[in-house]
C-alpha atoms as a PDB file:
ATOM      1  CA  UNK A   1      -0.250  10.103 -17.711  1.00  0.00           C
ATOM      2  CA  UNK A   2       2.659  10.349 -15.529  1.00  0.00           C
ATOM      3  CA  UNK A   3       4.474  13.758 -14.170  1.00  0.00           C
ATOM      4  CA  UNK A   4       7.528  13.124 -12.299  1.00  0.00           C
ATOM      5  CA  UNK A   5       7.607  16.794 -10.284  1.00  0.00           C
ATOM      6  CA  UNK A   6       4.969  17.304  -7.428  1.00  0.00           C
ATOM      7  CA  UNK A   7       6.610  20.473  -7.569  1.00  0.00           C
ATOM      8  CA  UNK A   8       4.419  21.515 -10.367  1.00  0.00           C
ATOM      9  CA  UNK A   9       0.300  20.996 -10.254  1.00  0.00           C
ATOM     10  CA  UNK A  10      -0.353  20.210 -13.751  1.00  0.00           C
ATOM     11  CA  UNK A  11      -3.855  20.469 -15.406  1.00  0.00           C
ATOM     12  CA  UNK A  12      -4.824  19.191 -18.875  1.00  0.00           C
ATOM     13  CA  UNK A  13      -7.774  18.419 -21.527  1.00  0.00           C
ATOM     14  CA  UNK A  14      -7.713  16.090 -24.264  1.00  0.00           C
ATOM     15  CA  UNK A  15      -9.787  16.937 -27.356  1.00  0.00           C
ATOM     16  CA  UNK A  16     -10.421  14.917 -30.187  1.00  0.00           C
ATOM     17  CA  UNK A  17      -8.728  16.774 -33.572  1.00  0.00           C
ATOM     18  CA  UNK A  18     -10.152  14.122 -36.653  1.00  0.00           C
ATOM     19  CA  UNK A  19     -14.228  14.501 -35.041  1.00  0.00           C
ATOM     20  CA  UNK A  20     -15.893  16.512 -32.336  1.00  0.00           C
ATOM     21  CA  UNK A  21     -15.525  14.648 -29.182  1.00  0.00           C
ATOM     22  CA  UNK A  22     -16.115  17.432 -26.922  1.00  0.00           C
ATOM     23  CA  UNK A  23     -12.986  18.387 -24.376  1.00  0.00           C
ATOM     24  CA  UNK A  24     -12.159  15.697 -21.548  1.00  0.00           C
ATOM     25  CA  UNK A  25     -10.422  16.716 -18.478  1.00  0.00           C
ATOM     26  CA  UNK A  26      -7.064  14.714 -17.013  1.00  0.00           C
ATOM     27  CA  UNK A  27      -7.779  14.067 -13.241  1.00  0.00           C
ATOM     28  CA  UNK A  28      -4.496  14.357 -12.008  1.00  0.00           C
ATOM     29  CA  UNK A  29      -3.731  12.556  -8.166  1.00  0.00           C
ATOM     30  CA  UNK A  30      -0.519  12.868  -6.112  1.00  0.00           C
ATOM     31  CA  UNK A  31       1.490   9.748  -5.913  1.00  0.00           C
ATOM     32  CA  UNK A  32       4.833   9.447  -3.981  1.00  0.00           C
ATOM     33  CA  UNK A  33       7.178  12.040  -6.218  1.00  0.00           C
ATOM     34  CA  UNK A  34       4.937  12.279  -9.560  1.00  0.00           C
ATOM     35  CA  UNK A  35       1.551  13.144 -10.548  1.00  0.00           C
ATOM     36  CA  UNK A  36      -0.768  10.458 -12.034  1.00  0.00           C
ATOM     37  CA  UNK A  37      -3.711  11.831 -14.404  1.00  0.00           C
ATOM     38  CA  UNK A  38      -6.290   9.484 -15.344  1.00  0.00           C
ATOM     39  CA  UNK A  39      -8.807   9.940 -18.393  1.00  0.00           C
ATOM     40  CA  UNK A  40     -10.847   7.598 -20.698  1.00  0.00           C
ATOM     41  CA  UNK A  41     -11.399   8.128 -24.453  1.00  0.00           C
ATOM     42  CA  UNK A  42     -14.598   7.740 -25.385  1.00  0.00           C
ATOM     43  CA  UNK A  43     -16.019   4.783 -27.901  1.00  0.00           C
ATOM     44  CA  UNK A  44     -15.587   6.064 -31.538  1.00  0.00           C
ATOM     45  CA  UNK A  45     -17.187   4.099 -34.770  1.00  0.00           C
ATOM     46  CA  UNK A  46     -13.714   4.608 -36.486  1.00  0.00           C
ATOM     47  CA  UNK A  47     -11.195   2.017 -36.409  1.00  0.00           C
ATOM     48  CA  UNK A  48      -8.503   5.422 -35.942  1.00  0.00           C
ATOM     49  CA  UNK A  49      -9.043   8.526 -34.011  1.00  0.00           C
ATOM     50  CA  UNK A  50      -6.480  11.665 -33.816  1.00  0.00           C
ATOM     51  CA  UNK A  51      -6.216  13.304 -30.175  1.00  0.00           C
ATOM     52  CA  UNK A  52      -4.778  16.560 -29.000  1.00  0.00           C
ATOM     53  CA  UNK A  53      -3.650  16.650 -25.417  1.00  0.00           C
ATOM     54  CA  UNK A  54      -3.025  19.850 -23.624  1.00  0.00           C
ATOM     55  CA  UNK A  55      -1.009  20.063 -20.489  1.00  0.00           C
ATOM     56  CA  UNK A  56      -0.613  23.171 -18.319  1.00  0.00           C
ATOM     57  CA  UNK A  57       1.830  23.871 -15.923  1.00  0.00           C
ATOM     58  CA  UNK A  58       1.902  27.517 -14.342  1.00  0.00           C
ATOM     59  CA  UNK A  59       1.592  29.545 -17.175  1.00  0.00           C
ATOM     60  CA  UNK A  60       2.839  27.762 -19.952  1.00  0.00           C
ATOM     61  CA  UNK A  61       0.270  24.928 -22.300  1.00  0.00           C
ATOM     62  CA  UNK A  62       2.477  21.887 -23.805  1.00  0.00           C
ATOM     63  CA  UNK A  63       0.470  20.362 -26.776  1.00  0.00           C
ATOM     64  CA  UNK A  64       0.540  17.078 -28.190  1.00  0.00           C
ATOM     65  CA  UNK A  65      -1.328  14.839 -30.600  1.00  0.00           C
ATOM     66  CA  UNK A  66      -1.787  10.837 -30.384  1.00  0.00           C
ATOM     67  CA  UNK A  67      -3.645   8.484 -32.232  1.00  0.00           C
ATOM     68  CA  UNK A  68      -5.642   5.744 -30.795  1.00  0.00           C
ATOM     69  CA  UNK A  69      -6.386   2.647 -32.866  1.00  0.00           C
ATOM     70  CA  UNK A  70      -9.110  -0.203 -32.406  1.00  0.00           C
END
């Protein structure tokens, strides 16, 4: 994930929506002018998994869903 404001420390969680897969954090690191936030989805036994990712920056949460595919 890439944020292009250092202005702004984000945080963020991703959380699976279609099964349980617990709550991940985003490590985000400083990079020139941006943020760069690393996470890893785990393994899943279905072919298609729906994720919810949840970014927050001061005091305002921007929510999104993705899909990840085998």
């Amino acid at each position: 994930m890439h944020i292009n404001n250092l202005q702004v420390e984000p945080s963020a969680t991703v959380s699976g929506v279609s099964m349980n897969m617990g709550v991940l954090p985003i490590i985000f690191k400083p990079q020139k002018n941006s943020w760069i936030g690393e996470f890893t989805i785990p393994q899943c036994i279905h072919d298609k998994m729906t994720w919810s990712i949840d970014i927050k920056v001061h005091d305002t949460t921007y929510s999104s869903e993705f899909t990840v595919t085998k």
